[in-house]
Protein backbone atom coordinates (compact mmCIF):
# COMPACT_ATOMS: atom_id res chain seq x y z
CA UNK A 1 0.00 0.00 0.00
CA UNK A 2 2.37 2.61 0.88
CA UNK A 3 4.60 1.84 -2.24
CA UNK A 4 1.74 2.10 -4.76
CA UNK A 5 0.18 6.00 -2.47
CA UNK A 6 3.83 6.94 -2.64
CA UNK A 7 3.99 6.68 -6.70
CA UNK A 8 0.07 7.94 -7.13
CA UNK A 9 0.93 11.04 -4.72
CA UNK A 10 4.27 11.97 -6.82
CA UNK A 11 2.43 11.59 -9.94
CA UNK A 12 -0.30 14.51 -9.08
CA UNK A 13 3.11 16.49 -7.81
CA UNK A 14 4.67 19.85 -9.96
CA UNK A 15 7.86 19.57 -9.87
CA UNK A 16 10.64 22.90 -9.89
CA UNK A 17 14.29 23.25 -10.24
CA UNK A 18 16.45 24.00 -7.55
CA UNK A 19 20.13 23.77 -7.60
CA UNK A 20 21.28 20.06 -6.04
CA UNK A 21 24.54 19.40 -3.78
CA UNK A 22 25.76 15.88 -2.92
CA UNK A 23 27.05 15.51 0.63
CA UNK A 24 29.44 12.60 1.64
CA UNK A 25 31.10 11.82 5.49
CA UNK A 26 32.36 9.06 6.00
CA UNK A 27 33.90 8.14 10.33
CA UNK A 28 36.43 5.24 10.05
CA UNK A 29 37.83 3.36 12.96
CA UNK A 30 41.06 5.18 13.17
CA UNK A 31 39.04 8.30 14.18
CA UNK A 32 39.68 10.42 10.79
CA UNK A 33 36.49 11.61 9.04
CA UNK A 34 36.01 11.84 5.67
CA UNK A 35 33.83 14.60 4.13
CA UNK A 36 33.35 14.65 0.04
CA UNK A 37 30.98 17.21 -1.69
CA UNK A 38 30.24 18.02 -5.04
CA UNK A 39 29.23 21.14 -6.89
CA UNK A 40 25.72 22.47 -7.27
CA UNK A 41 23.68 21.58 -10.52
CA UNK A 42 20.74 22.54 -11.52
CA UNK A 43 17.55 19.91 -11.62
CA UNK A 44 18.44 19.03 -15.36
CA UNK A 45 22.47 17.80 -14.05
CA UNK A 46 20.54 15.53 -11.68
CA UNK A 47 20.62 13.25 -14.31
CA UNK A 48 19.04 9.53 -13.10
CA UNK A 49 22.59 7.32 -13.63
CA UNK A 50 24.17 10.08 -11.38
CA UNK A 51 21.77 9.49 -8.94
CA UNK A 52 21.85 5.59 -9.16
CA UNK A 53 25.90 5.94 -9.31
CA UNK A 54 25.77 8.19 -6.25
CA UNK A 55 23.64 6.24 -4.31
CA UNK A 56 24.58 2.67 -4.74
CA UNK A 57 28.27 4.13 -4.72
CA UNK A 58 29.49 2.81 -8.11
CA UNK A 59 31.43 4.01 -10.71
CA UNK A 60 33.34 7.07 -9.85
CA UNK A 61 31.21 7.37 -7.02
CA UNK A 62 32.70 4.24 -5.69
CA UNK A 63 34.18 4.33 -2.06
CA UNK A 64 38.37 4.28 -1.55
CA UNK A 65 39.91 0.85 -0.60
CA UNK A 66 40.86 1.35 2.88
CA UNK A 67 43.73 -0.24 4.38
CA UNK A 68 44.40 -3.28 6.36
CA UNK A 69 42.46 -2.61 10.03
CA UNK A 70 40.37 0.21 9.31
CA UNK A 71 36.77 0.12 8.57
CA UNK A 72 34.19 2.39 8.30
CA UNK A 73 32.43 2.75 11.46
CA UNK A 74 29.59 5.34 10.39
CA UNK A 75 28.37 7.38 7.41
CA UNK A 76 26.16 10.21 5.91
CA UNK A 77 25.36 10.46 2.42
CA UNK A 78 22.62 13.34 2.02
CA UNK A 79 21.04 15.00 -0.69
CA UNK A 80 20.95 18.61 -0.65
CA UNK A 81 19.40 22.02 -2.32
CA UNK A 82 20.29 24.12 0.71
CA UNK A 83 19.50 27.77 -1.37
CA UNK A 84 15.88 26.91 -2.69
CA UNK A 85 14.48 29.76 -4.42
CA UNK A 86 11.17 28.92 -6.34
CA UNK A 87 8.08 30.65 -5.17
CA UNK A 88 6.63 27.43 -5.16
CA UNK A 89 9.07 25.41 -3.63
CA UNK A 90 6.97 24.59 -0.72
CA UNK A 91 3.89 24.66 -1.27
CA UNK A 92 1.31 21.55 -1.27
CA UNK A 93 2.14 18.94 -3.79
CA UNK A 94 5.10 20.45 -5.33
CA UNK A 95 8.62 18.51 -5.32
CA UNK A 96 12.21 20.03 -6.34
CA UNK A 97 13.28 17.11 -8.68
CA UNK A 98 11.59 15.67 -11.92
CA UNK A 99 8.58 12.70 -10.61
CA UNK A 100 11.38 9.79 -12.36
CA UNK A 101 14.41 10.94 -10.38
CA UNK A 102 12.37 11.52 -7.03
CA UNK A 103 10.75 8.15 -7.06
CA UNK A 104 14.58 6.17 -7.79
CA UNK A 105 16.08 8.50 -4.77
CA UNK A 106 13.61 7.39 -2.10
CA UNK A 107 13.96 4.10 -3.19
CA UNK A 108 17.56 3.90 -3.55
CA UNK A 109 18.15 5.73 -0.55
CA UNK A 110 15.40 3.51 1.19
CA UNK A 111 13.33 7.05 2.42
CA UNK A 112 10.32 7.20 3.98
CA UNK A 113 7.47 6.86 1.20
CA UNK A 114 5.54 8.97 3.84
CA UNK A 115 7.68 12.14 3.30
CA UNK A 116 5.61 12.98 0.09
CA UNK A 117 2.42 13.24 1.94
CA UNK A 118 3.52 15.65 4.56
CA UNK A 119 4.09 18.66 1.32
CA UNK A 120 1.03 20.06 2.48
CA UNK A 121 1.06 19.67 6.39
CA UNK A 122 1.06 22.73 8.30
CA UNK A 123 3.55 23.78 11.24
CA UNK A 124 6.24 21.64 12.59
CA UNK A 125 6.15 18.25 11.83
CA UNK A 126 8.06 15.42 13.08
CA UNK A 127 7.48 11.73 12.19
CA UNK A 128 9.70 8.60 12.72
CA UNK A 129 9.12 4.46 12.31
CA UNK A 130 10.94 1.45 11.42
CA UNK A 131 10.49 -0.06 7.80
CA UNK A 132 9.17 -3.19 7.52
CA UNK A 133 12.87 -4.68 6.91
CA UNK A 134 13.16 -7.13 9.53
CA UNK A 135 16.63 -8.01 8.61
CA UNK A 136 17.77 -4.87 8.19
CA UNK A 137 15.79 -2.58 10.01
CA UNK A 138 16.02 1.34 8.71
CA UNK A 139 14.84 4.01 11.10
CA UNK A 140 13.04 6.48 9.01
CA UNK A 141 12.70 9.93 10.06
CA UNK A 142 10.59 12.91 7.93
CA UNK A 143 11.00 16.34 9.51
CA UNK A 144 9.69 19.81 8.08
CA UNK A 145 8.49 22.90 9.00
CA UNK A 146 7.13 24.62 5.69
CA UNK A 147 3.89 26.63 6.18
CA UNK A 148 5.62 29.99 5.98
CA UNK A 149 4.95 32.46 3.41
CA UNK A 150 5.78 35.86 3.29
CA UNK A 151 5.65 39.12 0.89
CA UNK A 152 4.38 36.02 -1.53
CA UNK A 153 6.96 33.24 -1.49
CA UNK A 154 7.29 30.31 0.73
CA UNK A 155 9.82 29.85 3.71
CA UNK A 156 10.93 26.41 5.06
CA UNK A 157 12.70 23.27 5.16
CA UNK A 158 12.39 19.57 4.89
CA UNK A 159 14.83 16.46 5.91
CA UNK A 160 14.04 12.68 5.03
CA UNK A 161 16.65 10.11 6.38
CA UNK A 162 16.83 6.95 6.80
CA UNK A 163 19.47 4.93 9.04
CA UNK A 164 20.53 1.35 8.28
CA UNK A 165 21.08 0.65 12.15
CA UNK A 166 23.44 -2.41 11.58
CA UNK A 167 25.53 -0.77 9.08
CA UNK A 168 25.73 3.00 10.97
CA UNK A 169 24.56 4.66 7.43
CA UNK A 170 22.55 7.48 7.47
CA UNK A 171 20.92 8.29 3.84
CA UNK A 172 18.64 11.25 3.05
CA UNK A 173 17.34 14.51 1.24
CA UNK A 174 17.43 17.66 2.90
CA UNK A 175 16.00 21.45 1.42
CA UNK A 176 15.79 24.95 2.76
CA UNK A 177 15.21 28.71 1.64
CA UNK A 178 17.90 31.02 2.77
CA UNK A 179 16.04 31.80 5.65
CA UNK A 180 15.83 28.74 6.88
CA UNK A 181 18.89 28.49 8.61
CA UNK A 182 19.73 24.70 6.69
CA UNK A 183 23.42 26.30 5.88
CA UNK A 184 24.85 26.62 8.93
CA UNK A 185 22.66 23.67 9.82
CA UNK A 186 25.27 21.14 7.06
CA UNK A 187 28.43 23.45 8.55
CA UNK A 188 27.52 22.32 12.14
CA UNK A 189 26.91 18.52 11.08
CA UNK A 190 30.52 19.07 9.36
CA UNK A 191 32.11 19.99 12.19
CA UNK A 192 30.19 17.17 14.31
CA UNK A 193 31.08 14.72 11.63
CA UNK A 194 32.56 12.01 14.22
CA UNK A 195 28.94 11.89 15.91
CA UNK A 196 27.34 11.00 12.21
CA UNK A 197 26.39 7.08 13.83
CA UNK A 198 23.43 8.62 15.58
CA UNK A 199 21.00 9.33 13.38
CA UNK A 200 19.27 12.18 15.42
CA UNK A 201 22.47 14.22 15.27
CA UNK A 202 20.98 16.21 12.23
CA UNK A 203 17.66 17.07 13.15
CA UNK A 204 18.66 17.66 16.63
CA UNK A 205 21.03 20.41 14.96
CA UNK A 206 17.82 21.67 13.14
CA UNK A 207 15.34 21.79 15.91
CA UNK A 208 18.32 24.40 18.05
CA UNK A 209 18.40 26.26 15.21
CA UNK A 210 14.50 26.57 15.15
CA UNK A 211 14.44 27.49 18.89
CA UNK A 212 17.53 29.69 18.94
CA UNK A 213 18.06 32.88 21.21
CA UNK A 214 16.01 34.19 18.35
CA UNK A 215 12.83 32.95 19.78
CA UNK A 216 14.01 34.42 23.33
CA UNK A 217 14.52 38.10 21.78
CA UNK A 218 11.71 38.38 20.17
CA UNK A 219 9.56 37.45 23.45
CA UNK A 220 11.57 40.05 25.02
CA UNK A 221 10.95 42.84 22.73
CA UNK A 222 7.30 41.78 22.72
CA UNK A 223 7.67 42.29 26.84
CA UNK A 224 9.55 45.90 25.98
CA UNK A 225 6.60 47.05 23.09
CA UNK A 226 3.85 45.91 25.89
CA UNK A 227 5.65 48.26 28.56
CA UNK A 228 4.89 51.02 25.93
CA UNK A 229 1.76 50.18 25.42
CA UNK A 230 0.79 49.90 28.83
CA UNK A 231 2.22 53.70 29.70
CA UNK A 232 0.03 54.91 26.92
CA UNK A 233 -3.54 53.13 27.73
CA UNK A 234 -3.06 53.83 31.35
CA UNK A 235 -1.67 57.12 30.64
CA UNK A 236 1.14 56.67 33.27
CA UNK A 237 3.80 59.86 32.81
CA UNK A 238 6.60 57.62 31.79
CA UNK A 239 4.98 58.08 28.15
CA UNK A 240 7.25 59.51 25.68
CA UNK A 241 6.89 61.33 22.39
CA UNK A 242 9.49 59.51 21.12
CA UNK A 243 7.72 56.29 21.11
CA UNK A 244 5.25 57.51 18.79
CA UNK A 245 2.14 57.35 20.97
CA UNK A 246 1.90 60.97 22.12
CA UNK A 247 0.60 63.49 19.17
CA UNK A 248 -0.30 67.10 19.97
CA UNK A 249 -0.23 66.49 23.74
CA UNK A 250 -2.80 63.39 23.22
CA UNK A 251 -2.38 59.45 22.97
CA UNK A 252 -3.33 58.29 19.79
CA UNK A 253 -5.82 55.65 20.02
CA UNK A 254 -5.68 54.32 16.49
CA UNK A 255 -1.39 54.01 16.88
CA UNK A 256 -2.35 51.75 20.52
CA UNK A 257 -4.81 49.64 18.68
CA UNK A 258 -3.18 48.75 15.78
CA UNK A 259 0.54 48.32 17.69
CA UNK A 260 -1.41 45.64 20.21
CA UNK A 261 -2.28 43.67 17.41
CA UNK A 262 0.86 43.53 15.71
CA UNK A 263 2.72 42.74 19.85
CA UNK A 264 0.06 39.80 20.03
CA UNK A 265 1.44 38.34 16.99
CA UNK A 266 4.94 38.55 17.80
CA UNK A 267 3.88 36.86 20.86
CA UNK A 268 2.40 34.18 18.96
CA UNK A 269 5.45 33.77 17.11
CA UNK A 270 7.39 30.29 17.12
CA UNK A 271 4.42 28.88 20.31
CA UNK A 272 6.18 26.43 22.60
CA UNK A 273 3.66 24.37 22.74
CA UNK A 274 4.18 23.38 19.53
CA UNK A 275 8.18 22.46 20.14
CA UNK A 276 7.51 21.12 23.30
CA UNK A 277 5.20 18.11 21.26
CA UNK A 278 8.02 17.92 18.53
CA UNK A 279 10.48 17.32 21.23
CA UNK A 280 8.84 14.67 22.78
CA UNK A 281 8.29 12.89 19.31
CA UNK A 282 12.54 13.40 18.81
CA UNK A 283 12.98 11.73 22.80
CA UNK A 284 10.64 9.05 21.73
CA UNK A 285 12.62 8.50 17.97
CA UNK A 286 15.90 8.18 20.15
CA UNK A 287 14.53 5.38 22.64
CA UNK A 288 12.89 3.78 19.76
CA UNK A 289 16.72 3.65 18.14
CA UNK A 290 18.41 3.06 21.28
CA UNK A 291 15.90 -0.14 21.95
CA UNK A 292 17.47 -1.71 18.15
CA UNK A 293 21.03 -0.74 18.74
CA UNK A 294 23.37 -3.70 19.05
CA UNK A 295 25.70 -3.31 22.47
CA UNK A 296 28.55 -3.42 19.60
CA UNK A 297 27.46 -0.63 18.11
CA UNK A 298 26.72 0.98 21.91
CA UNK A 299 30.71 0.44 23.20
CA UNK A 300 31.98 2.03 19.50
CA UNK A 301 32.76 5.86 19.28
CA UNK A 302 31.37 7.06 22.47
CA UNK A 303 27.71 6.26 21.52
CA UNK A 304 26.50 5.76 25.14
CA UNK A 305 28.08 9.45 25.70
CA UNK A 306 26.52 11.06 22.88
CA UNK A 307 22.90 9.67 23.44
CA UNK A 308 23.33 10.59 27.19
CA UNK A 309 24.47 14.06 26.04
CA UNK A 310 21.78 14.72 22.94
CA UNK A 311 18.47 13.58 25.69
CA UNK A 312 20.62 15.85 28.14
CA UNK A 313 19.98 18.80 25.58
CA UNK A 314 16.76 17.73 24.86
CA UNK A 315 15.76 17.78 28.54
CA UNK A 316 17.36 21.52 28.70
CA UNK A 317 15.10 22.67 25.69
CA UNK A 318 12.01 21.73 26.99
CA UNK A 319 12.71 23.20 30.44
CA UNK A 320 14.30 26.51 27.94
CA UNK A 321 10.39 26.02 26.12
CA UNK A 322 8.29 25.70 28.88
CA UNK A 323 10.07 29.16 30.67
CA UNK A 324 9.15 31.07 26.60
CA UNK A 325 5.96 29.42 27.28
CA UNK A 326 5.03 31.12 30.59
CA UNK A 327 6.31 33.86 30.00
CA UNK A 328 4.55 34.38 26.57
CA UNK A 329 1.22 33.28 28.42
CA UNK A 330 1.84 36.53 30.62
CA UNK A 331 2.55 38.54 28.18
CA UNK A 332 -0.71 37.65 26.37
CA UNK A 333 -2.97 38.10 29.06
CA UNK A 334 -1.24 41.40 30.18
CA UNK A 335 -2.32 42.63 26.16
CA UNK A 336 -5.90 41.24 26.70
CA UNK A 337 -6.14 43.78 29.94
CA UNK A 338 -4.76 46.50 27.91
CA UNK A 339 -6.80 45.46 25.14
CA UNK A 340 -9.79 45.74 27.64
CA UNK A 341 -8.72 48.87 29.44
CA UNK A 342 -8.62 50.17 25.59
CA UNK A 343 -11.86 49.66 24.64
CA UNK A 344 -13.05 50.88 27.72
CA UNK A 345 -11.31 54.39 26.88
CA UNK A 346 -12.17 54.36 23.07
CA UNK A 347 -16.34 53.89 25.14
CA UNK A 348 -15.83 56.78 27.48
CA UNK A 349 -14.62 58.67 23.99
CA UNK A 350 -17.39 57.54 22.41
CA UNK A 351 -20.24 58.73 25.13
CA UNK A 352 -18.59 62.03 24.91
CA UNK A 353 -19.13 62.47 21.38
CA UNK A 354 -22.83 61.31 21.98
CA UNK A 355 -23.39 63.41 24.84
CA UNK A 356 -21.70 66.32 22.46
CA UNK A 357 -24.24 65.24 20.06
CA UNK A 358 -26.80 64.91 22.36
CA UNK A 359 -26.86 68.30 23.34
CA UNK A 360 -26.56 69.64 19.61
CA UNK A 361 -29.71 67.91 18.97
CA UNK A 362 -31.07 69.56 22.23
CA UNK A 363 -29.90 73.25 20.45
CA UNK A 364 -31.47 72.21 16.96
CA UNK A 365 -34.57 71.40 18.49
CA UNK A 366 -34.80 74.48 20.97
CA UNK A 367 -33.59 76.27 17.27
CA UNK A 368 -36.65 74.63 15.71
CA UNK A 369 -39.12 76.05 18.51
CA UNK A 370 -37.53 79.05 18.34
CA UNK A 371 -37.61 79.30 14.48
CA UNK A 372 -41.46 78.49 15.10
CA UNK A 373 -41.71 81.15 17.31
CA UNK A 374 -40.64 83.70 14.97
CA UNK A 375 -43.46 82.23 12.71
CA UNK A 376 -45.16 83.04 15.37
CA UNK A 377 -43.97 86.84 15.46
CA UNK A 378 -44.60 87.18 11.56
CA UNK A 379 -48.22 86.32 12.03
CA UNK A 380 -48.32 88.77 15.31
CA UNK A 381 -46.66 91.58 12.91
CA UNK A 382 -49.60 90.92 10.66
CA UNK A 383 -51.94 91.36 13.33
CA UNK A 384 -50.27 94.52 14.54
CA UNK A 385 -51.62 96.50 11.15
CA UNK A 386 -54.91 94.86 11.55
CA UNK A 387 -55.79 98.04 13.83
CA UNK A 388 -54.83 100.44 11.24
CA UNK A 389 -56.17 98.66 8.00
CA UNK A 390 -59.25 98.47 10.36
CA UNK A 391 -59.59 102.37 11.12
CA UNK A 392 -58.60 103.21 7.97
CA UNK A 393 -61.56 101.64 6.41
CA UNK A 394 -63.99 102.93 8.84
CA UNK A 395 -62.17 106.79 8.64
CA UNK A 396 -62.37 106.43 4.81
CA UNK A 397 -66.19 106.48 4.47
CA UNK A 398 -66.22 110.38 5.65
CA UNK A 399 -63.10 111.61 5.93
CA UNK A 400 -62.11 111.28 2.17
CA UNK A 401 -64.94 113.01 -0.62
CA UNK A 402 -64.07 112.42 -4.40
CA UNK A 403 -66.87 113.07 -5.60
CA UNK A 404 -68.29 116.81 -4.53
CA UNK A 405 -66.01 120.17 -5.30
CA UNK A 406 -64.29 121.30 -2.09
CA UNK A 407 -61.56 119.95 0.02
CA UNK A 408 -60.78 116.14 -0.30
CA UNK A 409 -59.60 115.24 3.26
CA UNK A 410 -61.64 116.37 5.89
CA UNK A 411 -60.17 118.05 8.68
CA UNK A 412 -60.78 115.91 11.22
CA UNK A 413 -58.10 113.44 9.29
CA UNK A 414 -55.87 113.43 12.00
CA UNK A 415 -58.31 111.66 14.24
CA UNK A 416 -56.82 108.50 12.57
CA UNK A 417 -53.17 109.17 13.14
CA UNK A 418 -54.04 110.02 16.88
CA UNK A 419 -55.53 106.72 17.62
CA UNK A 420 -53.70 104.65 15.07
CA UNK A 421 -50.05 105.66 16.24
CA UNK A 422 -50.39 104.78 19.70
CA UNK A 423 -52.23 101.22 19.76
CA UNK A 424 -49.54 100.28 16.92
CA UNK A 425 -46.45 101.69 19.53
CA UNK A 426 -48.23 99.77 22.49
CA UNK A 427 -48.25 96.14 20.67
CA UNK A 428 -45.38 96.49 19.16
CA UNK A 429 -43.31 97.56 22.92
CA UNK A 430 -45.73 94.29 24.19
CA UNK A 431 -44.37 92.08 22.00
CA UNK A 432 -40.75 93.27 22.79
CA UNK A 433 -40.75 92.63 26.28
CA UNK A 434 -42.28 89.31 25.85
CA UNK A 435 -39.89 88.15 23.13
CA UNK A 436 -36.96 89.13 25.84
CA UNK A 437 -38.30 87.59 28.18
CA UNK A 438 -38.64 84.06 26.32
CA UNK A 439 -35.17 84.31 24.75
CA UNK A 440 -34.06 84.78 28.41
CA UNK A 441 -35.60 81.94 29.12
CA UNK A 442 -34.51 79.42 26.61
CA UNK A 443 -30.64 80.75 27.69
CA UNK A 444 -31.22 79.68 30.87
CA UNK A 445 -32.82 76.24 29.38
CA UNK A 446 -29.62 75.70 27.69
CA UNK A 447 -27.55 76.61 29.88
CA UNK A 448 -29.02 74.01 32.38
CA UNK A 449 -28.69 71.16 29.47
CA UNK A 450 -25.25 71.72 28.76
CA UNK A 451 -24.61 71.34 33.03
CA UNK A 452 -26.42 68.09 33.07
CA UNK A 453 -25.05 66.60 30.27
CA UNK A 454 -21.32 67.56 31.88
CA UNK A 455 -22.22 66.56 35.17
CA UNK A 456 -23.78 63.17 33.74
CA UNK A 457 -20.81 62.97 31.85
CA UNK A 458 -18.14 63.20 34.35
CA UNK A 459 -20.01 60.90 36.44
CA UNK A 460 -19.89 58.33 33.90
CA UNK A 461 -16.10 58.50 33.16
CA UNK A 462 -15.27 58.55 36.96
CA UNK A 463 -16.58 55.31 37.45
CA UNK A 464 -15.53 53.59 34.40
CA UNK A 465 -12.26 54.98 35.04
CA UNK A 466 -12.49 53.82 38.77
CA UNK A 467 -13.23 50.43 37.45
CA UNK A 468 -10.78 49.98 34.93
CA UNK A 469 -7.75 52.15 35.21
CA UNK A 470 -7.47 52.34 38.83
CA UNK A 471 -4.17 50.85 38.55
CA UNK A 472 -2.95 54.56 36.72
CA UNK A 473 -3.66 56.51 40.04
CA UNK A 474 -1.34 54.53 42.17
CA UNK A 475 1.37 53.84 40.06
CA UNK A 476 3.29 56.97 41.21
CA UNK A 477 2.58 56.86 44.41
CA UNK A 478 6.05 56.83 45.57
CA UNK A 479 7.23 59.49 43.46
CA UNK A 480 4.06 62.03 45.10
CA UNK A 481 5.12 60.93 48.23
């Protein structure tokens, strides 16, 4: 079964170029290691009798005659494309080497037929069994982290090995994006060449380089950026300028919000808990290893040492893990308060603008009475000439003659002016005092408003602020004292 899903699942694959290293070292009894490379070629110099040449070691590829007494105690013959550069190198269902030449490696190499199914698993992965060679056990190992994509292309890096445990042969394929730290990964198993027997050496190498001080840092600055943050939600005076939260004497809200989100994900960053399940996987490959190991192979080169020494540094990561991992839970729920305390402000801001609004909608709608009170005015200046339009229709039927010779107006004409003049001056001086005397009184309407909505106001913000930033009144309590 897992021959025949291994050759169906390469067939969907696309395959890229990438440019392809060999890697040979080879640990002989005498203690000298030998390390061989060859050049990079591209996916088209991979050529399929290389490969077989390379990895049955024939032809040129053929291994020196050693002298008399001296075997080989261990070797590593890997695989590598440690620059990969395709956009698409990692991504689901895509391999770095054409379907024909993939398929021969893993089977000459004896790789896990597994390690094609895991090119679309997300976050760290780590996976080890024995094959179902009962003569000649292998332990196969497939380890890759290769979910990462940013500005558009994919970061990463994958490892297949397999170790003959009688013979002390480690075979595999390993790729990584310049980021992924794989080149200092192959200088470091160079330099540890004489510790090649143990096939954990490698990804053991990997997994320090995935939880280096790097991971540390960046928890730290995410500790450093929440101090910030925490000054300019609670207001404290240690607030600076500088940092970029202070504008025209006030905190800028929208700088806060969007700077918590971007600390929570640096938080987030590399999550412990994640290593700390990848590392037990790695403790359980090495007991499953130790378990098949012959005592010969125990008492050569210091192996009892080395697997004392590699669980040793295992045991010191997950202690190193489990500290990021409190410390990043902090962290988090520190942010959450701040986030709280946040919204609680941008609230308060918000119930000031309503109240603001509330009381402009109070002033439009004492406008809108007033407005119909001047309606109301018109139609009283109408009535004021009522009087005079009145008299001056009764005075007309005597006062005025058109139609007999003599004088026109009578008179007695200024009968109509006497009366007219005054009753016109005394509703005109009533309607003046009463039109002071409301507009007095709607001042004194608004002016009450605007007091109860501030009073209401400050009420408000005193207790939310009581509630949720009471932490901001005592924090320089030692400095007032």
């Amino acid at each position: 079964m897992d021959d025949y899903m291994f050759k169906a699942n390469v067939d969907r694959c696309k395959h890229v170029q990438e440019a392809t290293t060999y890697l040979e070292i080879f640990t002989y009894s005498v203690s000298v290691s030998f390390l061989g490379s060859v050049p990079a070629t591209g996916d088209e110099g991979f050529g399929l009798a290389l490969l077989i040449g390379w990895a049955f070691a024939q032809g040129a590829f053929a291994p020196p005659v050693l002298r008399a007494g001296v075997k080989v105690v261990a070797s590593m013959r890997l695989i590598l494309q440690q620059n990969a550069k395709h956009p698409e190198t990692f991504t689901p269902h895509v391999i770095s080497l054409r379907p024909e030449i993939y398929k021969h490696m893993v089977e000459a190499l004896n790789l896990p037929y597994r390690g094609i199914e895991s090119t679309s698993a997300v976050g760290p992965l780590f996976w080890s069994a024995w094959d179902q060679d009962e003569e000649n056990p292998h332990l196969q190992i497939v380890y890759r982290k290769s979910d990462v994509r940013k500005k558009g292309l994919t970061r990463g890096w994958e490892l297949m090995l397999s170790h003959d445990v009688k013979a002390g042969m480690t075979t595999g394929f390993s790729k990584g994006t310049p980021s992924s730290d794989i080149v200092e990964c192959i200088k470091h198993l160079k330099a540890c060449s004489l510790q090649i027997g143990h096939p954990m050496l490698l990804p053991i190498i990997i997994f320090s380089h995935d939880v280096s001080f790097k991971t540390d840092i960046k928890q730290r600055d995410a500790r450093d950026w929440l101090r910030r943050l925490e000054h300019a939600v609670s207001m404290r005076s240690e607030i600076e300028e500088r940092e970029g939260y202070v504008k025209d004497g006030t905190v800028d809200l929208d700088a806060v919000n969007r700077d918590l989100v971007e600390c929570h994900s640096q938080v987030l960053w590399k999550r412990p808990k994640a290593y700390i399940e990848i590392l037990r996987a790695q403790e359980e490959s090495m007991r499953r290893f130790w378990k098949e190991l012959s005592e010969e192979r125990r008492a050569e080169g210091g192996m009892r040492k080395l697997q004392a020494s590699m669980l040793a540094r295992l045991d010191f990561y997950r202690v190193k893990l489990q500290g990021i991992e409190s410390y990043a839970y902090t962290t988090l729920q520190r942010l959450d308060i701040q986030r709280s305390a946040l919204y609680n402000i941008i609230a308060q801001k918000e119930s000031k603008l309503n109240f603001q609004m509330a009381g402009e909608q109070r002033k439009l709608a004492h406008a809108s009475k007033r407005d119909s009170a001047a309606m109301k005015t018109i139609s009283l200046l109408g009535v004021i000439f009522f009087p005079g339009a009145y008299l001056a229709s009764v005075f007309s039927m005597t006062f005025f003659n058109f139609q007999d010779p003599g004088p026109v107006v009578d008179g007695r004409f200024w009968i109509y002016w006497a009366i007219t003049i005054p009753i016109t001056a005394l509703i005109v001086g009533i309607w003046y005092v009463w039109e002071k005397k409301r507009e007095r009184r709607y001042e004194n309407e608004d002016q009450d408003l605007e007091r109860g909505s501030e009073a209401m106001e400050k009420e408000i913000m005193a207790m939310m602020r009581k509630r949720t930033l009471s932490k901001a009144s005592t924090w320089d309590t030692k400095k007032k004292e």
